[in-house]
N, C-alpha and C. Protein backbone atom coordinates (compact mmCIF):
# COMPACT_ATOMS: atom_id res chain seq x y z
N UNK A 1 -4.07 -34.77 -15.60
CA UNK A 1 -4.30 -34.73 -14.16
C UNK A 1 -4.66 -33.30 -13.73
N UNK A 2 -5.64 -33.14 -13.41
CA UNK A 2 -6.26 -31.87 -12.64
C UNK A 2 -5.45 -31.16 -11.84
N UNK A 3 -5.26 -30.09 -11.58
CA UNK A 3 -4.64 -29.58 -10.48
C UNK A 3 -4.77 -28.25 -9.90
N UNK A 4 -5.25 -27.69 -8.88
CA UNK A 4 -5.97 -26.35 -8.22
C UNK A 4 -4.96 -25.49 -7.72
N UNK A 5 -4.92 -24.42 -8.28
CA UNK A 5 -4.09 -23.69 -7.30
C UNK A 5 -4.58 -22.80 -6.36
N UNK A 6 -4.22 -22.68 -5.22
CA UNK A 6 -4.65 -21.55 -4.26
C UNK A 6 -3.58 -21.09 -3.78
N UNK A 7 -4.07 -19.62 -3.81
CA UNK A 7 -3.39 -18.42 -3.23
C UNK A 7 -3.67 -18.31 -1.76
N UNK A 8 -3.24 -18.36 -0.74
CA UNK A 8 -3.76 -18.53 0.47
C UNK A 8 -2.90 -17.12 0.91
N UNK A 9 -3.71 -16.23 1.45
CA UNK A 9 -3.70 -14.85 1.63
C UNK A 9 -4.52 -14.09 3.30
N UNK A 10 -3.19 -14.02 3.80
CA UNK A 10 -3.85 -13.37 5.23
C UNK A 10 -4.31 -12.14 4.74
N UNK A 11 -5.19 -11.69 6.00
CA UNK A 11 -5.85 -10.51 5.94
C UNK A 11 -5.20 -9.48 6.38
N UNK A 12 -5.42 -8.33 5.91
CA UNK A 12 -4.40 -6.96 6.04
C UNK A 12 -4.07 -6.44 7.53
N UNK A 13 -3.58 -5.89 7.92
CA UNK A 13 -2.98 -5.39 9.06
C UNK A 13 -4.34 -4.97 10.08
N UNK A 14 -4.37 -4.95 10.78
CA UNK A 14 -5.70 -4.32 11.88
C UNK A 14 -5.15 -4.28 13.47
N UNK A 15 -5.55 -3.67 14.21
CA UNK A 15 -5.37 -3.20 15.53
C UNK A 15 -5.02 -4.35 16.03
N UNK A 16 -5.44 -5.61 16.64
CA UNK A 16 -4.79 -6.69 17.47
C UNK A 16 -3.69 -7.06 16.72
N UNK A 17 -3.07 -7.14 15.57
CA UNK A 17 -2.11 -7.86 15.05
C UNK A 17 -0.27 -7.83 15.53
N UNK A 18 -0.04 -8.74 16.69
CA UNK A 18 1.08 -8.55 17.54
C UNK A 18 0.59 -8.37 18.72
N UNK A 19 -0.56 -7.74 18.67
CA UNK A 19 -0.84 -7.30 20.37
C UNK A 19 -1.96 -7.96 21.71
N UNK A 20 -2.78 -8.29 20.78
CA UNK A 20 -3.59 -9.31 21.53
C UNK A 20 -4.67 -10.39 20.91
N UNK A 21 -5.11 -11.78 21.27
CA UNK A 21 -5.45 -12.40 20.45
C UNK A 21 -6.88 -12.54 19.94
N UNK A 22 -7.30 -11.30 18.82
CA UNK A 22 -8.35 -11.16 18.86
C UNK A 22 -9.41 -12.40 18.29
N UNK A 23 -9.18 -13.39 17.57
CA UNK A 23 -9.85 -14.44 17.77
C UNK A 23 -11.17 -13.93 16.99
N UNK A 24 -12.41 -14.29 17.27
CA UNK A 24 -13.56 -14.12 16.38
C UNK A 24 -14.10 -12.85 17.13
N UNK A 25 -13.45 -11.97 17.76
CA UNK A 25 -14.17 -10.77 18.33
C UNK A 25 -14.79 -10.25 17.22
N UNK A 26 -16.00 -9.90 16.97
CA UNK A 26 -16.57 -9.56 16.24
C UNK A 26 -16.56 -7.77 15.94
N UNK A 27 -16.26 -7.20 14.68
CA UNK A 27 -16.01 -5.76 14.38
C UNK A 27 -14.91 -5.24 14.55
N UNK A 28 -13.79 -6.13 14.44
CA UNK A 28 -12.41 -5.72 14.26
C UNK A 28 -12.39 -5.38 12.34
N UNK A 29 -11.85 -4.50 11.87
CA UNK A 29 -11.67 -4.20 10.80
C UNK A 29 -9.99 -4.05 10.53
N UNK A 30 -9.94 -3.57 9.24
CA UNK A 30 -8.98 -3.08 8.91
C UNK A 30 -8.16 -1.79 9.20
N UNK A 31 -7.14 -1.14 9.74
CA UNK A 31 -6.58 -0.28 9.95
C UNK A 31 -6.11 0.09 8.80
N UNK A 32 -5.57 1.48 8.61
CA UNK A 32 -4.93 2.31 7.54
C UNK A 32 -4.09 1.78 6.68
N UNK A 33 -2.91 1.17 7.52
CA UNK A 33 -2.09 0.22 6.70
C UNK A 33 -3.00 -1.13 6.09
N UNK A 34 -3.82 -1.75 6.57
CA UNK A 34 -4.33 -2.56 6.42
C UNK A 34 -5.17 -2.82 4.96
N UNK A 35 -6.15 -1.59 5.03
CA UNK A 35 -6.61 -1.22 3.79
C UNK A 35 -5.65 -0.67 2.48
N UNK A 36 -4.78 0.21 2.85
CA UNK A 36 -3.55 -0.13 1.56
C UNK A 36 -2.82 -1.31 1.16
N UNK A 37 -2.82 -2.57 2.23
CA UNK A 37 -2.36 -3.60 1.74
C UNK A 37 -3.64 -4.36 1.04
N UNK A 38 -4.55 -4.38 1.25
CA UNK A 38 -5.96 -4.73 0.44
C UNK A 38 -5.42 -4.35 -0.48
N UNK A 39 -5.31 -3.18 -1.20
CA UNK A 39 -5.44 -2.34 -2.68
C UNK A 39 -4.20 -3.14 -2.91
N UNK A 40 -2.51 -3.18 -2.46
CA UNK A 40 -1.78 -3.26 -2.81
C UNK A 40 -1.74 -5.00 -3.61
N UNK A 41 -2.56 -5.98 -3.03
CA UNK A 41 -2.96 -6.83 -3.76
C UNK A 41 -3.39 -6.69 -5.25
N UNK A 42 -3.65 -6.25 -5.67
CA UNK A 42 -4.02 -6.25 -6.90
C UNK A 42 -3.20 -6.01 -7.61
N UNK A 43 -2.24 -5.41 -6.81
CA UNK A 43 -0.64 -4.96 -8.39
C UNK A 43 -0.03 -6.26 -8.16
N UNK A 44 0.40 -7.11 -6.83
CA UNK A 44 0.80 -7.99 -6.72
C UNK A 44 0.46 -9.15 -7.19
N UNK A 45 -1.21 -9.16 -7.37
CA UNK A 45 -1.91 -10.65 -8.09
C UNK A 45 -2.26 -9.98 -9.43
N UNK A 46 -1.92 -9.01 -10.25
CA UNK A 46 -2.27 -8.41 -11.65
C UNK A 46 -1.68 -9.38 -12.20
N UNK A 47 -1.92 -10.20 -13.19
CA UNK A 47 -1.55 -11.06 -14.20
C UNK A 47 -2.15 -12.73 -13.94
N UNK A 48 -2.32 -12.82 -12.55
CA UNK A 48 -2.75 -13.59 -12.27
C UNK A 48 -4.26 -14.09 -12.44
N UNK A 49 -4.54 -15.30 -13.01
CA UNK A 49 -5.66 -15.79 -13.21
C UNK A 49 -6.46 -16.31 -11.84
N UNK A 50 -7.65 -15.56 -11.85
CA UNK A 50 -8.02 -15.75 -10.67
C UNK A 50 -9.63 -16.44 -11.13
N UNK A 51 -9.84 -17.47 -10.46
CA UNK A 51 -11.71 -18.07 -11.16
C UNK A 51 -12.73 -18.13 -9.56
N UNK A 52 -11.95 -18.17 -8.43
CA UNK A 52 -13.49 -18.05 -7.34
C UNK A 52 -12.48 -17.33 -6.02
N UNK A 53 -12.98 -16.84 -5.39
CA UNK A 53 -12.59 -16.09 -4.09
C UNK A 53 -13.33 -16.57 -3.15
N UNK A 54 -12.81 -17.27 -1.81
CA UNK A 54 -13.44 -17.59 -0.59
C UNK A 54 -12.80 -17.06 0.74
N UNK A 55 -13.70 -16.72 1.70
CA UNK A 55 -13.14 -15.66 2.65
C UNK A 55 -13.37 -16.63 4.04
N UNK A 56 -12.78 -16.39 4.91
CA UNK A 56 -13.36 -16.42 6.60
C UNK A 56 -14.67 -14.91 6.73
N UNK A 57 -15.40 -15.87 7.46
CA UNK A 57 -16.41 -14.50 7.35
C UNK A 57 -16.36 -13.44 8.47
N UNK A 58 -15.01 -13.20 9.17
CA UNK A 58 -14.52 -12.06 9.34
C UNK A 58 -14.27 -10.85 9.18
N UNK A 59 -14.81 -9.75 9.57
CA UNK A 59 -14.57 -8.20 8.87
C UNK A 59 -13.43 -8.10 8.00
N UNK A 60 -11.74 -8.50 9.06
CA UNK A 60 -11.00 -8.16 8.44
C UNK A 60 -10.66 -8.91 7.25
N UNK A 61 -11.24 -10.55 6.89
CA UNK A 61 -10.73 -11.12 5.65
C UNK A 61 -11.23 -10.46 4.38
N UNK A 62 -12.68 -10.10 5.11
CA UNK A 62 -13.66 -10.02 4.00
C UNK A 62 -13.51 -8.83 2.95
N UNK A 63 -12.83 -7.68 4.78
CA UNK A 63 -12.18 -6.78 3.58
C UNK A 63 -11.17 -6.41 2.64
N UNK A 64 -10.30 -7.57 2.91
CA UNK A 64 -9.13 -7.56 2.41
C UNK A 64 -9.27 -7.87 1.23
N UNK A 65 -10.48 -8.65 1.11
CA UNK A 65 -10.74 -9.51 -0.49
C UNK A 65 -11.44 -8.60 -1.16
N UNK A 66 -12.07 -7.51 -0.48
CA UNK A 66 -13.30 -6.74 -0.93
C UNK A 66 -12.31 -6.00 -2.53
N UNK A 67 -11.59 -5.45 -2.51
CA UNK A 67 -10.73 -5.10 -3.59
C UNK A 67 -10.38 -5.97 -4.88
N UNK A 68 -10.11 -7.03 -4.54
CA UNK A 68 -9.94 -7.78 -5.20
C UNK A 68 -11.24 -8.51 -6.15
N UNK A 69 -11.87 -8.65 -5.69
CA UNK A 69 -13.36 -9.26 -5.78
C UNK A 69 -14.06 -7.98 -7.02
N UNK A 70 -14.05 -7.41 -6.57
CA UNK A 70 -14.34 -5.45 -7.26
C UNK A 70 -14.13 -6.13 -8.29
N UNK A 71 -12.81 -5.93 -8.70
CA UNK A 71 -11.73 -5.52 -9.63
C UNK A 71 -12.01 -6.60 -10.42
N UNK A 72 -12.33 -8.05 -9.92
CA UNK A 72 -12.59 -9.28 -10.97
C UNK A 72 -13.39 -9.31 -11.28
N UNK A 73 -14.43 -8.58 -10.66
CA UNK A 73 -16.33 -9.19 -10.54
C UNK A 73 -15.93 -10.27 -10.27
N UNK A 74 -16.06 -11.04 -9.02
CA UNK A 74 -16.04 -12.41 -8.21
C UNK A 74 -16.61 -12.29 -7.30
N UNK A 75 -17.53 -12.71 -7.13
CA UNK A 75 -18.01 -12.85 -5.73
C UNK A 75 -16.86 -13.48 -4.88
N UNK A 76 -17.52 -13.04 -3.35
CA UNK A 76 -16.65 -13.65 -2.14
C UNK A 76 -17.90 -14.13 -1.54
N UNK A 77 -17.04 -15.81 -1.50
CA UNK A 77 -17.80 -17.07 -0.56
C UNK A 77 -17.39 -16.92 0.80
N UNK A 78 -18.35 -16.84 1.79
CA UNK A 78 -17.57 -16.45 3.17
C UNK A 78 -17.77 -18.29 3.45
N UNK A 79 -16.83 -18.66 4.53
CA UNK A 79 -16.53 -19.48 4.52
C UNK A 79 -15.86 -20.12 5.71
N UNK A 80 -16.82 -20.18 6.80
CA UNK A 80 -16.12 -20.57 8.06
C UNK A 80 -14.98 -21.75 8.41
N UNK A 81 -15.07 -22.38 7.36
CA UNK A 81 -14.24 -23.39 7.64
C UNK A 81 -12.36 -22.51 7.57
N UNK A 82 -12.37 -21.62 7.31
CA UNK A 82 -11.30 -20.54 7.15
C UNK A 82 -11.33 -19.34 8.16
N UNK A 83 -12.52 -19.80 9.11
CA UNK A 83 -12.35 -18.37 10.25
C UNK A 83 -11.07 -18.90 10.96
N UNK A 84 -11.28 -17.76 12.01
CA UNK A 84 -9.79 -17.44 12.56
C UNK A 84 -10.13 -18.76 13.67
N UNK A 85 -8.68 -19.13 14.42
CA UNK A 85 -8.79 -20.08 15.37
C UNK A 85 -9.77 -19.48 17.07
N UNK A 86 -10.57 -20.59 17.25
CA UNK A 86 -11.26 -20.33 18.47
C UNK A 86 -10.50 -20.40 19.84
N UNK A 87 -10.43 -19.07 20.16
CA UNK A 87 -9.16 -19.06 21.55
C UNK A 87 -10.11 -19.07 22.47
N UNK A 88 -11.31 -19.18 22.81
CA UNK A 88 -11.93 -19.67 23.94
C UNK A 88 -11.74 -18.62 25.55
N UNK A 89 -11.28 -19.36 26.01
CA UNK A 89 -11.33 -17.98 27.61
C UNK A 89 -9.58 -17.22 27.04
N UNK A 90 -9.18 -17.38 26.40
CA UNK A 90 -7.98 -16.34 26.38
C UNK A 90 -8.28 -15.26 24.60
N UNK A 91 -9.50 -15.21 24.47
CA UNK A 91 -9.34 -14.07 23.19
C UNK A 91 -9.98 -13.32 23.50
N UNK A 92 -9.32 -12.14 23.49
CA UNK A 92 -9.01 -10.97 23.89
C UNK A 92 -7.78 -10.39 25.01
N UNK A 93 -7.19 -11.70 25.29
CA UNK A 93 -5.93 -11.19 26.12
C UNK A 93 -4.92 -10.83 24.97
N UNK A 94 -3.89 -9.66 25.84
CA UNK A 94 -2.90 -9.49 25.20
C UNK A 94 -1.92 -10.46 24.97
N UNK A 95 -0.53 -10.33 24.11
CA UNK A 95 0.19 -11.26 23.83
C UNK A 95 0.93 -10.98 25.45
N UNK A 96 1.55 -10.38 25.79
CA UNK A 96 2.24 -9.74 26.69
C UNK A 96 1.59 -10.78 28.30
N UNK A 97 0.58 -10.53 28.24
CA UNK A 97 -0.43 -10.99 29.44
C UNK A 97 -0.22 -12.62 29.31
N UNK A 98 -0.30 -13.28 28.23
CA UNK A 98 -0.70 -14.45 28.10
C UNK A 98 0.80 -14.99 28.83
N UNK A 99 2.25 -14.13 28.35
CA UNK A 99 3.22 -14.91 28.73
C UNK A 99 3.05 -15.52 30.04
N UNK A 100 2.47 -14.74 30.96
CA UNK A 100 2.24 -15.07 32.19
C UNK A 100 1.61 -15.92 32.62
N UNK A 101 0.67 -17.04 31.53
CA UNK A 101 -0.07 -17.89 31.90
C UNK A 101 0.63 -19.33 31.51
N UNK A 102 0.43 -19.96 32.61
CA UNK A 102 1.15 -21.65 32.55
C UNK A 102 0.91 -22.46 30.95
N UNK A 103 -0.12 -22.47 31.30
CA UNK A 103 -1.36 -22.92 30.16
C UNK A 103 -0.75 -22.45 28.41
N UNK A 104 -0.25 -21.58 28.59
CA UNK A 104 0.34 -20.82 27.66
C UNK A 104 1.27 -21.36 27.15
N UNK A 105 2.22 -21.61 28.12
CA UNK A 105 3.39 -22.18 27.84
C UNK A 105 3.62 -23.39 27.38
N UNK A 106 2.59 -24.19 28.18
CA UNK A 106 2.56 -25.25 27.52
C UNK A 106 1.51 -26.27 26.19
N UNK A 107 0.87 -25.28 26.10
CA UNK A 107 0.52 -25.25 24.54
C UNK A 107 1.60 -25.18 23.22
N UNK A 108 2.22 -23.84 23.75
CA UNK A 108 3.17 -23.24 22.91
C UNK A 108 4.42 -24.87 22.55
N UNK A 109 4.55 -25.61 23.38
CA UNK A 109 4.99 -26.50 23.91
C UNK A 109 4.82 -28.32 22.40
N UNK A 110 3.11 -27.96 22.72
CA UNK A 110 2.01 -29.28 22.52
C UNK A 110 1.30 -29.03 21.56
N UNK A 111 1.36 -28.52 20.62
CA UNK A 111 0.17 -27.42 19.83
C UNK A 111 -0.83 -28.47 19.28
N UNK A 112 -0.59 -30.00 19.18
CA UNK A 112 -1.11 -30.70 18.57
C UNK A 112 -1.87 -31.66 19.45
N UNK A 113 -2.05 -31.17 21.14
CA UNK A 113 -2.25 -32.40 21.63
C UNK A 113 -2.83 -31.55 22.78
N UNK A 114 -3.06 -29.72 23.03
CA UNK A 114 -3.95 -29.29 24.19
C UNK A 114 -5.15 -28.33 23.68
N UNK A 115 -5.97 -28.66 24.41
CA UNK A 115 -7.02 -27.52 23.92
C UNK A 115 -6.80 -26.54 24.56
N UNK A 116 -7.40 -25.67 23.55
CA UNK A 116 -7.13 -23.92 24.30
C UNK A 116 -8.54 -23.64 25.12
N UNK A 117 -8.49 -23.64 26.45
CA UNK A 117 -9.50 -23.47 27.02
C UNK A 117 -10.65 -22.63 27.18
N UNK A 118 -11.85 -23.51 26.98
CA UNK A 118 -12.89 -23.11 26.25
C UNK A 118 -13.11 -23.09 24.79
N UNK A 119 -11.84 -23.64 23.85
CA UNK A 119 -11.37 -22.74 22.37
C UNK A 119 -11.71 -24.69 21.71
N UNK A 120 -10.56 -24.59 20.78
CA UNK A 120 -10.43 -25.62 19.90
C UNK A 120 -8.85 -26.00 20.34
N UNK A 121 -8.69 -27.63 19.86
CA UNK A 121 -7.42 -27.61 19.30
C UNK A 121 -7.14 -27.51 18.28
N UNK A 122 -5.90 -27.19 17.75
CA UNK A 122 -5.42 -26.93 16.95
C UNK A 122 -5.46 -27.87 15.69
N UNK A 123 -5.45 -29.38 16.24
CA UNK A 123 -5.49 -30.28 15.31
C UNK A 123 -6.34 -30.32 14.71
N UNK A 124 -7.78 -29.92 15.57
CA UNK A 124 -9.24 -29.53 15.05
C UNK A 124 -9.29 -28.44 14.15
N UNK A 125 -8.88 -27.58 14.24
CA UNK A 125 -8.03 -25.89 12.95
C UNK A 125 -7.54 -26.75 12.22
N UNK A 126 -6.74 -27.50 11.76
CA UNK A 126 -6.14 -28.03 10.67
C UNK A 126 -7.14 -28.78 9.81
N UNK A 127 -7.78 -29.97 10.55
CA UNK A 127 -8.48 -30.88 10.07
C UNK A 127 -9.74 -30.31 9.25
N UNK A 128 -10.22 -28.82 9.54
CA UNK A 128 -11.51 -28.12 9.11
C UNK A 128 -11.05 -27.23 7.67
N UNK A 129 -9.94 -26.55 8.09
CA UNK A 129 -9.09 -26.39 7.04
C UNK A 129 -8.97 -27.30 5.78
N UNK A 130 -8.29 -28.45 6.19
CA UNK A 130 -7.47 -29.00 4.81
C UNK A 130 -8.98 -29.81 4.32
N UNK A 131 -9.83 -30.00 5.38
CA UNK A 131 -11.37 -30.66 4.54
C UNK A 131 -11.70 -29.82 3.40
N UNK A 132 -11.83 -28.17 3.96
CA UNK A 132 -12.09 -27.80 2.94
C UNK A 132 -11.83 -27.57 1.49
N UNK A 133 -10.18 -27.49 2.18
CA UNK A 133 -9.47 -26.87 0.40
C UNK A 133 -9.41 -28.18 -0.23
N UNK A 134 -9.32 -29.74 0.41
CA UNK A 134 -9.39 -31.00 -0.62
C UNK A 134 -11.14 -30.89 -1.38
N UNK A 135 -12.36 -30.26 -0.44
CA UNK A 135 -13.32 -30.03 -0.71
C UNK A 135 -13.46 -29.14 -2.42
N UNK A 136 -12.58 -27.77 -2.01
CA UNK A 136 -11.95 -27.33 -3.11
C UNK A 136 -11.73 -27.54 -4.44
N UNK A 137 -10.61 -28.62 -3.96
CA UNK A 137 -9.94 -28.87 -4.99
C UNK A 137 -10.53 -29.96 -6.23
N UNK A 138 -11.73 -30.12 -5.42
CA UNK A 138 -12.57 -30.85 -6.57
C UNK A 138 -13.11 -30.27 -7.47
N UNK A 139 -14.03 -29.69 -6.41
CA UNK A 139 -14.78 -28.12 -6.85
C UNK A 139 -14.20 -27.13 -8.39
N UNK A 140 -12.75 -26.95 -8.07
CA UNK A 140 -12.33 -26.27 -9.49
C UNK A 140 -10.67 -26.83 -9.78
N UNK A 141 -11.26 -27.89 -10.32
CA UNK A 141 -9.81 -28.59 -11.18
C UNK A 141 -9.56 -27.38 -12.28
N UNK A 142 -8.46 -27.23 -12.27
CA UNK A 142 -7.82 -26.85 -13.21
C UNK A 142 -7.52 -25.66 -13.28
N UNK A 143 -8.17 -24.60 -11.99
CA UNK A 143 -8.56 -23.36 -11.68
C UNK A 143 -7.67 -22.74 -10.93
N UNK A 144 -8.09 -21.31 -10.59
CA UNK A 144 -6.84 -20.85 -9.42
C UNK A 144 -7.30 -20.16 -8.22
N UNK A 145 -7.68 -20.32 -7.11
CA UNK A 145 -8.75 -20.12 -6.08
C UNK A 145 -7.83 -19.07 -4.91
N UNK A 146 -8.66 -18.15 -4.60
CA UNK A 146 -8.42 -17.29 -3.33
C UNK A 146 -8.50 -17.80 -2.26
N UNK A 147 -8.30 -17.62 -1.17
CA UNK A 147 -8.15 -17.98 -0.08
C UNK A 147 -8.24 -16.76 1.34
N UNK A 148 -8.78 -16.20 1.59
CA UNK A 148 -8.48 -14.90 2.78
C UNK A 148 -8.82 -15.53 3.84
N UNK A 149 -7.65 -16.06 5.09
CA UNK A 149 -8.09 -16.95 5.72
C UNK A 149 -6.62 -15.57 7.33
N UNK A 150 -6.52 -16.61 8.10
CA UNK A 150 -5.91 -15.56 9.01
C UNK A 150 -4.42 -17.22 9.12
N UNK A 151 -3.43 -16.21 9.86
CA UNK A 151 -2.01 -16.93 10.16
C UNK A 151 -2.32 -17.79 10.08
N UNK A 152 -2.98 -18.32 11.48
CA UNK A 152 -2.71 -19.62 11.88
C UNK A 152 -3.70 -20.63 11.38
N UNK A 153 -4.57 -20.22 10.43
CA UNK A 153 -5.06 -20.82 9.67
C UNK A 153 -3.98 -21.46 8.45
N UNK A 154 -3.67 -20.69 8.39
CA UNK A 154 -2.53 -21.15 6.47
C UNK A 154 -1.62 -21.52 7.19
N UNK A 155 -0.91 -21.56 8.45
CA UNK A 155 0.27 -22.05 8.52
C UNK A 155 -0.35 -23.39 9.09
N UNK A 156 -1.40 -23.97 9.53
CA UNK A 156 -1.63 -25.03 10.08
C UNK A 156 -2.20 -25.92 8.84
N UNK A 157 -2.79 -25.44 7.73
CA UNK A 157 -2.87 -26.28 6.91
C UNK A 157 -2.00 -26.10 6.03
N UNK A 158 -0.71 -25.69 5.48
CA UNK A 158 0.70 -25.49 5.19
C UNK A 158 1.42 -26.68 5.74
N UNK A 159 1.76 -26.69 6.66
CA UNK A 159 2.22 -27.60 7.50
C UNK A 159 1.50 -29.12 7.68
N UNK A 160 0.20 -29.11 7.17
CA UNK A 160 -0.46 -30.69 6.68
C UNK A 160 0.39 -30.98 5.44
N UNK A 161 0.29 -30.01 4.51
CA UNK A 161 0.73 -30.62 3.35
C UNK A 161 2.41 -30.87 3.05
N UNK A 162 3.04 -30.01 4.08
CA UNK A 162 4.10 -30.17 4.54
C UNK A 162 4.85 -31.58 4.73
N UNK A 163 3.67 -32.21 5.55
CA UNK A 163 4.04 -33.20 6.29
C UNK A 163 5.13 -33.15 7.57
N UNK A 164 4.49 -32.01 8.50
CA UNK A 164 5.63 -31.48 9.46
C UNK A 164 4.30 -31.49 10.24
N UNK A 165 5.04 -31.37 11.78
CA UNK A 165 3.78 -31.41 12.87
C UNK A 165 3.59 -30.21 13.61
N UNK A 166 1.92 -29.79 14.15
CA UNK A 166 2.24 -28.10 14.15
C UNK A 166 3.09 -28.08 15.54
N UNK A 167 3.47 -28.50 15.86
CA UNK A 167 4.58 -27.59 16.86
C UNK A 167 5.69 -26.78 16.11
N UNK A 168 5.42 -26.96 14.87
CA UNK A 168 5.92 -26.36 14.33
C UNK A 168 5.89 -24.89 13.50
N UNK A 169 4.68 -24.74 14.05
CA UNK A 169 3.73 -23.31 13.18
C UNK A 169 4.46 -22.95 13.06
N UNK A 170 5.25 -21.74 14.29
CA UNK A 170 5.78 -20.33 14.10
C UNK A 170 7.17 -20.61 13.88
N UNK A 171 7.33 -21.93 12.86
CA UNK A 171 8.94 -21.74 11.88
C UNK A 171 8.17 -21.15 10.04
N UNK A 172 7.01 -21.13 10.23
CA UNK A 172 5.93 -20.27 9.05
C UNK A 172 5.79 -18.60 9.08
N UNK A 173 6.34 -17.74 8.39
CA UNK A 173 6.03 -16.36 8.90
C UNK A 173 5.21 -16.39 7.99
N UNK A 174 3.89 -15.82 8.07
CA UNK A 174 2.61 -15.57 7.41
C UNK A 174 2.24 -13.62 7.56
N UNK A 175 2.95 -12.83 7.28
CA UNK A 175 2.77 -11.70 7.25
C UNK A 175 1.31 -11.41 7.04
N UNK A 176 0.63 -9.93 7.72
CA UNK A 176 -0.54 -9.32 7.48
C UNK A 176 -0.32 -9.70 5.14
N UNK A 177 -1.64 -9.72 5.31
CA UNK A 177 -1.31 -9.16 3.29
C UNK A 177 -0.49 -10.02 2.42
N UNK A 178 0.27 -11.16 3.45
CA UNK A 178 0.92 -12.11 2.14
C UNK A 178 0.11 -13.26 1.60
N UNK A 179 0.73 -13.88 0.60
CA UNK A 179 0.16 -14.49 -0.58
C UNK A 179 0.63 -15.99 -0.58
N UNK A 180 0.63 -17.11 -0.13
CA UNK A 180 1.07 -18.53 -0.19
C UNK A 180 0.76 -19.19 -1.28
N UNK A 181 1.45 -19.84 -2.12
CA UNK A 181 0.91 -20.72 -3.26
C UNK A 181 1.34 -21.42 -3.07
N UNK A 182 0.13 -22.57 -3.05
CA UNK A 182 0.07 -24.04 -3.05
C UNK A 182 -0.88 -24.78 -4.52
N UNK A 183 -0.19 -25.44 -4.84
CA UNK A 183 -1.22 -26.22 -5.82
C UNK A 183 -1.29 -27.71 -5.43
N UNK A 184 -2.75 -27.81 -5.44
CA UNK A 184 -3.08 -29.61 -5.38
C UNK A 184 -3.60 -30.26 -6.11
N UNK A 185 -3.34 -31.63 -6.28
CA UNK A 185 -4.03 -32.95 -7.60
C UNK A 185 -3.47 -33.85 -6.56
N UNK A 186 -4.32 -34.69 -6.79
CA UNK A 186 -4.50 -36.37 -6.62
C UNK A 186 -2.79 -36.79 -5.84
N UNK A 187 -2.14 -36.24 -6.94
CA UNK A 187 -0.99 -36.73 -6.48
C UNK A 187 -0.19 -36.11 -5.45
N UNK A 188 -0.60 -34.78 -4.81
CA UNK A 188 -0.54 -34.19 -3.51
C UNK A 188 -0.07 -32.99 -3.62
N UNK A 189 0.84 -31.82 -2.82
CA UNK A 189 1.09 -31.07 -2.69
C UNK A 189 1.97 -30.50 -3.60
N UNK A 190 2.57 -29.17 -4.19
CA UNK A 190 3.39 -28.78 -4.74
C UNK A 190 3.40 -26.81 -3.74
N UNK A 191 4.72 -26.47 -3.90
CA UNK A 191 4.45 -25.12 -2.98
C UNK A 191 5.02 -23.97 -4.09
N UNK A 192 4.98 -23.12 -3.87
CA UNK A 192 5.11 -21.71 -4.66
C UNK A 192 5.14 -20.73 -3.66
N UNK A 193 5.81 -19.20 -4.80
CA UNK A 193 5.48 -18.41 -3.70
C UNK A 193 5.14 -17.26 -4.91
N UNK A 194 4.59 -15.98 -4.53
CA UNK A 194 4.44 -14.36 -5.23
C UNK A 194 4.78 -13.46 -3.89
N UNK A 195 5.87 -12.80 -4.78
CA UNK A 195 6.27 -11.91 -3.81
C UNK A 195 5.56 -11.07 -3.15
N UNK A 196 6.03 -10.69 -1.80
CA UNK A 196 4.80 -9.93 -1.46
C UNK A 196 5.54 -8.41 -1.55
N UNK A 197 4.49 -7.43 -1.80
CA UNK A 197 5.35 -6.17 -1.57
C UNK A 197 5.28 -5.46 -0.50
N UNK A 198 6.11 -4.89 0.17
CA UNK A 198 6.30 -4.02 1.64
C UNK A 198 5.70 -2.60 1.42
């Protein structure tokens, strides 16, 4: 029986992260810390068998993988079905700002059942997600696949294979730079983890 593993790996630290929801703003990069957690990947995935790398085609995923990719000779597949979630009229507000909005609250509330205005729902983020990595998992039986995707990407398709509903995201901490292992076959989910280092 075939079975794929993916490393599902947020992107390194950068200026909005905590502070406001930068969403697909285009030319957000990596910050200082950000780019040492790039490099610091490689001591953390050293031993690890790695056969294809796929990114969100985001500055900051792309660079996070950019190290990694180097170091294997792998190309990086950019890969929208892994961009960040579409926040619509609220990306670029701060976190701080948003508390103040109704709308807010009750998302935070419904995650599976309101659209973010102008944006996507969430259920729609999941469903584009897990198409792909079952897409994947055809793609390279037996293999071990990258992933540079953002939070609420991996915690919403985490939580498919879970079999938990996303109102449940943020019981998922998905740190800047960490590493999720999941492996899939036919017969469904299995979870893992690689430590991440601080």
């Amino acid at each position: 029986m075939a079975r794929t593993t993916f490393l599902l790996i947020r992107h390194g630290n950068c200026e909005p992260v905590g502070k406001y929801l930068a969403g697909r703003l285009p030319g957000i990069s990596l910050n200082e810390e950000g780019r040492r957690q790039s490099e610091e990947l490689l001591i953390t995935l050293k031993g690890v068998e790695l056969n294809a790398i796929y990114s969100s085609p985001l500055e900051r995923a792309l660079e996070t993988a950019t190290p990694l990719a180097q170091i294997r000779r792998i190309p990086i597949t950019p890969c929208p079905s892994f961009s960040e979630v579409d926040w619509g009229e609220w990306t670029g507000r701060t976190i701080e700002d948003m508390k103040q909005v109704p709308d807010w609250r009750i998302f935070h509330g419904f995650r599976s059942g309101i659209r973010i205005p102008g944006g996507e729902f969430l259920i729609e983020v999941q469903a584009r997600a897990v198409a792909e990595l079952e897409r994947l998992r055809l793609a390279h039986p037996d293999q071990t696949v990258a992933i540079f995707s953002h939070s609420d990407i991996i915690r919403a398709a985490l939580l498919h294979y879970m079999g938990a509903p996303l109102e449940n995201l943020l019981r998922l901490e998905i740190p800047p730079a960490s590493v999720s292992t999941m492996h899939l076959s036919e017969w469904g989910p299995q979870f893992g983890c690689i430590a991440q280092r601080r």
